[in-house]
C-alpha atoms as a PDB file:
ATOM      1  CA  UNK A   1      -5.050  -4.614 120.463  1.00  0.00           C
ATOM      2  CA  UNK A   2      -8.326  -6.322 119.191  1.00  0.00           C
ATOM      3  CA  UNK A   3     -11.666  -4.824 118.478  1.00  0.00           C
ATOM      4  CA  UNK A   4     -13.014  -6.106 121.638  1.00  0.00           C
ATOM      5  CA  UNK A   5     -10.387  -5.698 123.911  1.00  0.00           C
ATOM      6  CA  UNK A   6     -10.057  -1.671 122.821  1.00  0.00           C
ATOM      7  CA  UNK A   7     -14.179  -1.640 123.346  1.00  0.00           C
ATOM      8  CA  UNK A   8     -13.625  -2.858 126.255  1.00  0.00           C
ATOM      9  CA  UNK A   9     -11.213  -0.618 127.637  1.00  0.00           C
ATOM     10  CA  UNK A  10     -13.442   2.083 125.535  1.00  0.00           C
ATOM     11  CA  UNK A  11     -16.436   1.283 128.422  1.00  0.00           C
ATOM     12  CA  UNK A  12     -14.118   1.732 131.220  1.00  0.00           C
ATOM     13  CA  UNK A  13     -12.830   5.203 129.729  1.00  0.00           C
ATOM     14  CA  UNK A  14     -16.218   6.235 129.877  1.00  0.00           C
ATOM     15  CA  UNK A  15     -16.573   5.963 133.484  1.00  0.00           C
ATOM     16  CA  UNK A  16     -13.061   7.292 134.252  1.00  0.00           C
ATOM     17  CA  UNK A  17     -11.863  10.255 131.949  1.00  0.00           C
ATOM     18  CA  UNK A  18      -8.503   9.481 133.755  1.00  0.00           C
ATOM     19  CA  UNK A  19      -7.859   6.242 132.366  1.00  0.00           C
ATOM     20  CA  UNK A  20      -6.244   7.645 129.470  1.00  0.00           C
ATOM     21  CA  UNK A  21      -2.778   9.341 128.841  1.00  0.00           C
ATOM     22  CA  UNK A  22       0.522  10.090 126.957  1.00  0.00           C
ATOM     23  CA  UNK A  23       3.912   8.959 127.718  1.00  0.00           C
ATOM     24  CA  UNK A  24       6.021  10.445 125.490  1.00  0.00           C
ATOM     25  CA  UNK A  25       9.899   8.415 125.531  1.00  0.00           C
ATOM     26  CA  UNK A  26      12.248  11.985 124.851  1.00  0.00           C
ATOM     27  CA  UNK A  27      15.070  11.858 122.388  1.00  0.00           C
ATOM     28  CA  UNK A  28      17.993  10.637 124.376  1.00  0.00           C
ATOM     29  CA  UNK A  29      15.929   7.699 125.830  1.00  0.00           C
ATOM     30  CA  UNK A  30      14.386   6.869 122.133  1.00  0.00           C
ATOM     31  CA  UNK A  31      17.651   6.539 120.657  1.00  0.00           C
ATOM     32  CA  UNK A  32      18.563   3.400 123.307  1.00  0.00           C
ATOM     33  CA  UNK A  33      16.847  -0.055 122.580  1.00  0.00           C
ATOM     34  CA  UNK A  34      17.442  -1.860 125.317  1.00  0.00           C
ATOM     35  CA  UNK A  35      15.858   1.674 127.613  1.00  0.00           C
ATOM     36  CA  UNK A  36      13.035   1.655 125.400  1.00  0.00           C
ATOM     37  CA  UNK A  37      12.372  -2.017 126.218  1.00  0.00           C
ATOM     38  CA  UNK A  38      13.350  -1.614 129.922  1.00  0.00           C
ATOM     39  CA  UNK A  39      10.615   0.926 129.877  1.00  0.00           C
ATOM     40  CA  UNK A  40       8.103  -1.121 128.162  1.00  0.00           C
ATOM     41  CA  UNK A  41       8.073  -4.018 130.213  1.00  0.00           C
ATOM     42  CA  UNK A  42       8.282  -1.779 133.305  1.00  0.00           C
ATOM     43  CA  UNK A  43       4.386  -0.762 132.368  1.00  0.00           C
ATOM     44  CA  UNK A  44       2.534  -3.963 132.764  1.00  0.00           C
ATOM     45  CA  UNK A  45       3.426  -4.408 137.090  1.00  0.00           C
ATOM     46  CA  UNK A  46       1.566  -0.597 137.206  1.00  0.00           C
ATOM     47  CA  UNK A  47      -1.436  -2.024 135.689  1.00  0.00           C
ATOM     48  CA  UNK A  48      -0.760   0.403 132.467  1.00  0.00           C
ATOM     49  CA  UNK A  49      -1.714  -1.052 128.770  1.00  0.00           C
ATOM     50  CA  UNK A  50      -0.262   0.536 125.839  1.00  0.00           C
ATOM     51  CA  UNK A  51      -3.689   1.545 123.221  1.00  0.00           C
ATOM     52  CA  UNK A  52      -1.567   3.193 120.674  1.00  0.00           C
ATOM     53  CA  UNK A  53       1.858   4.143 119.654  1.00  0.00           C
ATOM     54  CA  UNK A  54       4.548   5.361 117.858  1.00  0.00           C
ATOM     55  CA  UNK A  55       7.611   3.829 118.211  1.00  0.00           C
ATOM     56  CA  UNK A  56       9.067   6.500 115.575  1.00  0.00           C
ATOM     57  CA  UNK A  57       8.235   9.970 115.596  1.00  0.00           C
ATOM     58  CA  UNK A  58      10.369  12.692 114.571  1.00  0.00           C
ATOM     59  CA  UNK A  59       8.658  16.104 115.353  1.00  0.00           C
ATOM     60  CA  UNK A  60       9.436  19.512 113.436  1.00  0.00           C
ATOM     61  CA  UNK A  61      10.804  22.386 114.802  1.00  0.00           C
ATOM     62  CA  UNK A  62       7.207  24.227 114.746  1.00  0.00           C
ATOM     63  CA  UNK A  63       5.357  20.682 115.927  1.00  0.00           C
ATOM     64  CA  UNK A  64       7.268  20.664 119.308  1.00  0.00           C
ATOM     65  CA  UNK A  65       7.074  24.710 119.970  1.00  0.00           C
ATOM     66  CA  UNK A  66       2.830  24.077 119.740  1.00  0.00           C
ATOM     67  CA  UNK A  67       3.000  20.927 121.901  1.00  0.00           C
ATOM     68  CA  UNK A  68       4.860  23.288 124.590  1.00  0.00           C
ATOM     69  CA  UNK A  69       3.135  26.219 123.842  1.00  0.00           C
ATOM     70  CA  UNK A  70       2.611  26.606 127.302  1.00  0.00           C
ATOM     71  CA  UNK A  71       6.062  27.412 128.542  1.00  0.00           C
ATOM     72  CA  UNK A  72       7.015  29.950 125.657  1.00  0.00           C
ATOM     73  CA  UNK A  73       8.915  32.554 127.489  1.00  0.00           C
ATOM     74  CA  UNK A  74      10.020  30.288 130.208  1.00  0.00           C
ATOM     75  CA  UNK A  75      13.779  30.248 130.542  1.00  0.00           C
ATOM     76  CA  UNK A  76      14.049  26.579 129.445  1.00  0.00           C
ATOM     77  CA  UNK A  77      11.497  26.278 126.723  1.00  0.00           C
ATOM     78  CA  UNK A  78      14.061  27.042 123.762  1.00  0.00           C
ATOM     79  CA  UNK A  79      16.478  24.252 125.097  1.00  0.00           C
ATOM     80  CA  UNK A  80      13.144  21.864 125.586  1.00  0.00           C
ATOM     81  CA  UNK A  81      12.339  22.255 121.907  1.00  0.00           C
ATOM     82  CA  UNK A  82      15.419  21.986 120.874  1.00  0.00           C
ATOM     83  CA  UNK A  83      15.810  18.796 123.058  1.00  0.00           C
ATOM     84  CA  UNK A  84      12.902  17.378 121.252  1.00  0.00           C
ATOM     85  CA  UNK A  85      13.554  18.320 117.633  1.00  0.00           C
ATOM     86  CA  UNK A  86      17.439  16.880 118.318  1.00  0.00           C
ATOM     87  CA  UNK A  87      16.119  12.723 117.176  1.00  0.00           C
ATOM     88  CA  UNK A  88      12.615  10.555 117.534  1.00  0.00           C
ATOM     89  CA  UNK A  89      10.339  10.159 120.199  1.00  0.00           C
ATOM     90  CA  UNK A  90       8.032   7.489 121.306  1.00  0.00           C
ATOM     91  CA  UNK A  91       4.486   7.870 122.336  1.00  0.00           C
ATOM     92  CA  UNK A  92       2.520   5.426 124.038  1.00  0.00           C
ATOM     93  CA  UNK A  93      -1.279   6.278 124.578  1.00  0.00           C
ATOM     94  CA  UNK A  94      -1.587   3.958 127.911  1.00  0.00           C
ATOM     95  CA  UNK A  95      -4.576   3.099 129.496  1.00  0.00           C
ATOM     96  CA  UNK A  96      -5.000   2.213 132.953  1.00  0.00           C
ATOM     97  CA  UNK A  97      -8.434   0.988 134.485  1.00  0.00           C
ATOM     98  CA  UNK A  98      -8.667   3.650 137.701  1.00  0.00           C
ATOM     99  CA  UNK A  99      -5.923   6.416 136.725  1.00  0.00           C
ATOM    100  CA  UNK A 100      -3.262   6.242 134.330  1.00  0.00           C
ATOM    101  CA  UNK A 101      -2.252   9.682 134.791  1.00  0.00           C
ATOM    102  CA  UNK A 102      -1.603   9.274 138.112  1.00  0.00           C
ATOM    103  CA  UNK A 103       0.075   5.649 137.748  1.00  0.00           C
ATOM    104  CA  UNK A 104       2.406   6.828 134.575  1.00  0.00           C
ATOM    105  CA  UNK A 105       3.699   9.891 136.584  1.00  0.00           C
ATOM    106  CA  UNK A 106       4.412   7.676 139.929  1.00  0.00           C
ATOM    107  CA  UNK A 107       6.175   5.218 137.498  1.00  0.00           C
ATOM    108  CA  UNK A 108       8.083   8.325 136.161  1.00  0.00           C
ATOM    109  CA  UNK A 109       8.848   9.829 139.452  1.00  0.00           C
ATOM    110  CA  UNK A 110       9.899  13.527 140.164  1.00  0.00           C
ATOM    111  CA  UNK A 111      10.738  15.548 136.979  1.00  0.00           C
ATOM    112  CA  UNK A 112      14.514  16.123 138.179  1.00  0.00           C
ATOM    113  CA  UNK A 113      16.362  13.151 137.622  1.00  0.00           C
ATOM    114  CA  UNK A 114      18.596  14.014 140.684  1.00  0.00           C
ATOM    115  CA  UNK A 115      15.854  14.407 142.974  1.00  0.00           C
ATOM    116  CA  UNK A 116      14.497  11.012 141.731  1.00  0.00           C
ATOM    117  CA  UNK A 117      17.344   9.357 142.161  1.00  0.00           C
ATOM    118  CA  UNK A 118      17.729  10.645 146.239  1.00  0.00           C
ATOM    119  CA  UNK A 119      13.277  10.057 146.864  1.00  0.00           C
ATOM    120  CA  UNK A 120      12.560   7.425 144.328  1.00  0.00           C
ATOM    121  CA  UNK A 121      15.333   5.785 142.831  1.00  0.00           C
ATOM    122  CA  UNK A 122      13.471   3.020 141.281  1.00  0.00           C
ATOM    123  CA  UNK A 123      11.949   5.513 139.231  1.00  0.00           C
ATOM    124  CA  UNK A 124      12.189   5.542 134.948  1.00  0.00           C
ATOM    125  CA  UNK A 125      13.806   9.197 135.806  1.00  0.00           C
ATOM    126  CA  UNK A 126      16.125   7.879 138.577  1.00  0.00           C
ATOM    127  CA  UNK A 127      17.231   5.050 136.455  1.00  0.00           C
ATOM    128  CA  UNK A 128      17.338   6.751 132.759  1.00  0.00           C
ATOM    129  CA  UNK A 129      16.945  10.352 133.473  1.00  0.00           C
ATOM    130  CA  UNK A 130      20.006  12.913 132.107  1.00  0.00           C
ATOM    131  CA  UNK A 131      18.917  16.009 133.779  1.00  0.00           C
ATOM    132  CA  UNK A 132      16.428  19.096 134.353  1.00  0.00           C
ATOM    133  CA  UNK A 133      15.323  19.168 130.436  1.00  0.00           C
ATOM    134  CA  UNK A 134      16.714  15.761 129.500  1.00  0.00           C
ATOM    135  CA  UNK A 135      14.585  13.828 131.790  1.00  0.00           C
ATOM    136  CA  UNK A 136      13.587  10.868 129.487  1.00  0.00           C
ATOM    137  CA  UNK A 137       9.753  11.429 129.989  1.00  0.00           C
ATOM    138  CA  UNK A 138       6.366  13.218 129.212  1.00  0.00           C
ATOM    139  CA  UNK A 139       3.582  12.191 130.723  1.00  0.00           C
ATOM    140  CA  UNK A 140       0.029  14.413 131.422  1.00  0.00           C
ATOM    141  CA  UNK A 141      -0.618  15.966 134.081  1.00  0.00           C
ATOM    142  CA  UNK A 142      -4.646  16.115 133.960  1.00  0.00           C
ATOM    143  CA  UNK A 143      -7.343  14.437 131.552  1.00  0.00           C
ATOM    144  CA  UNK A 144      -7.560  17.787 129.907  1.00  0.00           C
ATOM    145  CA  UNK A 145      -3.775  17.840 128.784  1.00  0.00           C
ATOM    146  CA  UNK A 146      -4.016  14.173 128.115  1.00  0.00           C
ATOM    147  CA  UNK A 147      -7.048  14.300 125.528  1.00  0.00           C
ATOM    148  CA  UNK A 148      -5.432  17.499 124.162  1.00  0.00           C
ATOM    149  CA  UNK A 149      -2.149  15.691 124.084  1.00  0.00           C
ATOM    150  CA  UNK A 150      -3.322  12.538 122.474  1.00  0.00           C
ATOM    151  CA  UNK A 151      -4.842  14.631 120.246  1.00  0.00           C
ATOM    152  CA  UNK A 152      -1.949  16.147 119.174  1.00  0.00           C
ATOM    153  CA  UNK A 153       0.655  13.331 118.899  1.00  0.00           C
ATOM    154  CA  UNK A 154      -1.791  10.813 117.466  1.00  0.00           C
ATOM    155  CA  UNK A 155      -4.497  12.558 115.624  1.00  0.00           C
ATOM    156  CA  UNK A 156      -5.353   8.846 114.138  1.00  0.00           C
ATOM    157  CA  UNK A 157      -6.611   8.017 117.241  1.00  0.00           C
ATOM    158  CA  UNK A 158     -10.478   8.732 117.976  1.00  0.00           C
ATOM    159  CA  UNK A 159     -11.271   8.952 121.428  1.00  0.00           C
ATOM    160  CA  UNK A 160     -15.041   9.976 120.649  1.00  0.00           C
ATOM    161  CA  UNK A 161     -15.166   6.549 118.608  1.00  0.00           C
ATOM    162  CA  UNK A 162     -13.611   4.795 121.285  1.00  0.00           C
ATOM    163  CA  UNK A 163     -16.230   5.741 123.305  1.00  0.00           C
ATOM    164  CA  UNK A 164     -18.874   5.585 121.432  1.00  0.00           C
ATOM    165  CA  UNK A 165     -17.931   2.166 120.630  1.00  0.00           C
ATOM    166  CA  UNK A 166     -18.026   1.460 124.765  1.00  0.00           C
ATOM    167  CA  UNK A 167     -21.636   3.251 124.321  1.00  0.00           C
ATOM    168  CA  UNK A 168     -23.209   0.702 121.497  1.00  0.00           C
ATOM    169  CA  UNK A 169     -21.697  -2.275 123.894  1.00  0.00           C
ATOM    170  CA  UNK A 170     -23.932  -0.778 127.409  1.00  0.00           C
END
């Protein structure tokens, strides 16, 4: 993305702390090309524009326990982060001019791939979903998890900067 077009977006971000998020494409989906792609081109028709990624990231062991810090002691969280240690994972910082929270999680549909398929089934979790933990997807569920998330899986990116590029262009 060019200089102007992420200063741009930058202006827009500061009007709507929403407009930002993280997909995150899980193991199992990362490790299929033609998914990957099928998931890319699916973002465009919800108005979602990718700002950064990774197409390649491979987390540790300790790396995916902090990102799900939140669910240590839950029965699933040992299986989760051994799900996402088990091959890479794609992140996509996506941008979306009202909500991209809200627009990557309807894309996504309901976390349980069954369940997507019977209320959504043209969902990415219908269509490429595995199960309960192996449901293809991350994405954040408020503009606090999403900056903290960001944060996390692409430290290179500077969301103050962004904005305070938006700032020197008002």
């Amino acid at each position: 993305m060019h200089a102007t077009e992420r200063a741009k977006l930058a202006v827009l971000c500061l009007m709507n702390p929403r407009s930002l998020t993280l997909g995150l494409l899980k193991p199992d989906l990362a490790a299929r090309p033609a998914a990957v792609k099928a998931v890319l081109s699916s973002l465009h028709p919800f108005g979602l524009s990718i700002v950064s990624s990774n197409m390649h990231l491979q987390w540790t062991k300790e790396q995916a326990q902090e990102f799900y810090a939140e669910h240590q002691g839950r029965f699933f969280y040992d299986r989760l982060v051994g799900y996402m240690i088990s091959g890479r994972i794609c992140s996509l910082v996506l941008y979306h001019k009202e909500d991209a929270i809200s627009q990557w999680r309807s894309l996504l549909g309901p976390t349980y791939p069954i369940r997507a398929r019977l209320s959504n089934p043209s969902s990415l979790r219908a269509r490429l979903g595995v199960t309960d933990t192996r449901n293809s997807f991350h994405g954040s569920d408020s503009p606090e998890s999403a900056a903290r998330e960001i944060r996390f899986v692409h430290p290179e990116f500077d969301l103050s900067s962004f904005k305070t590029a938006a700032r020197s262009r008002i």
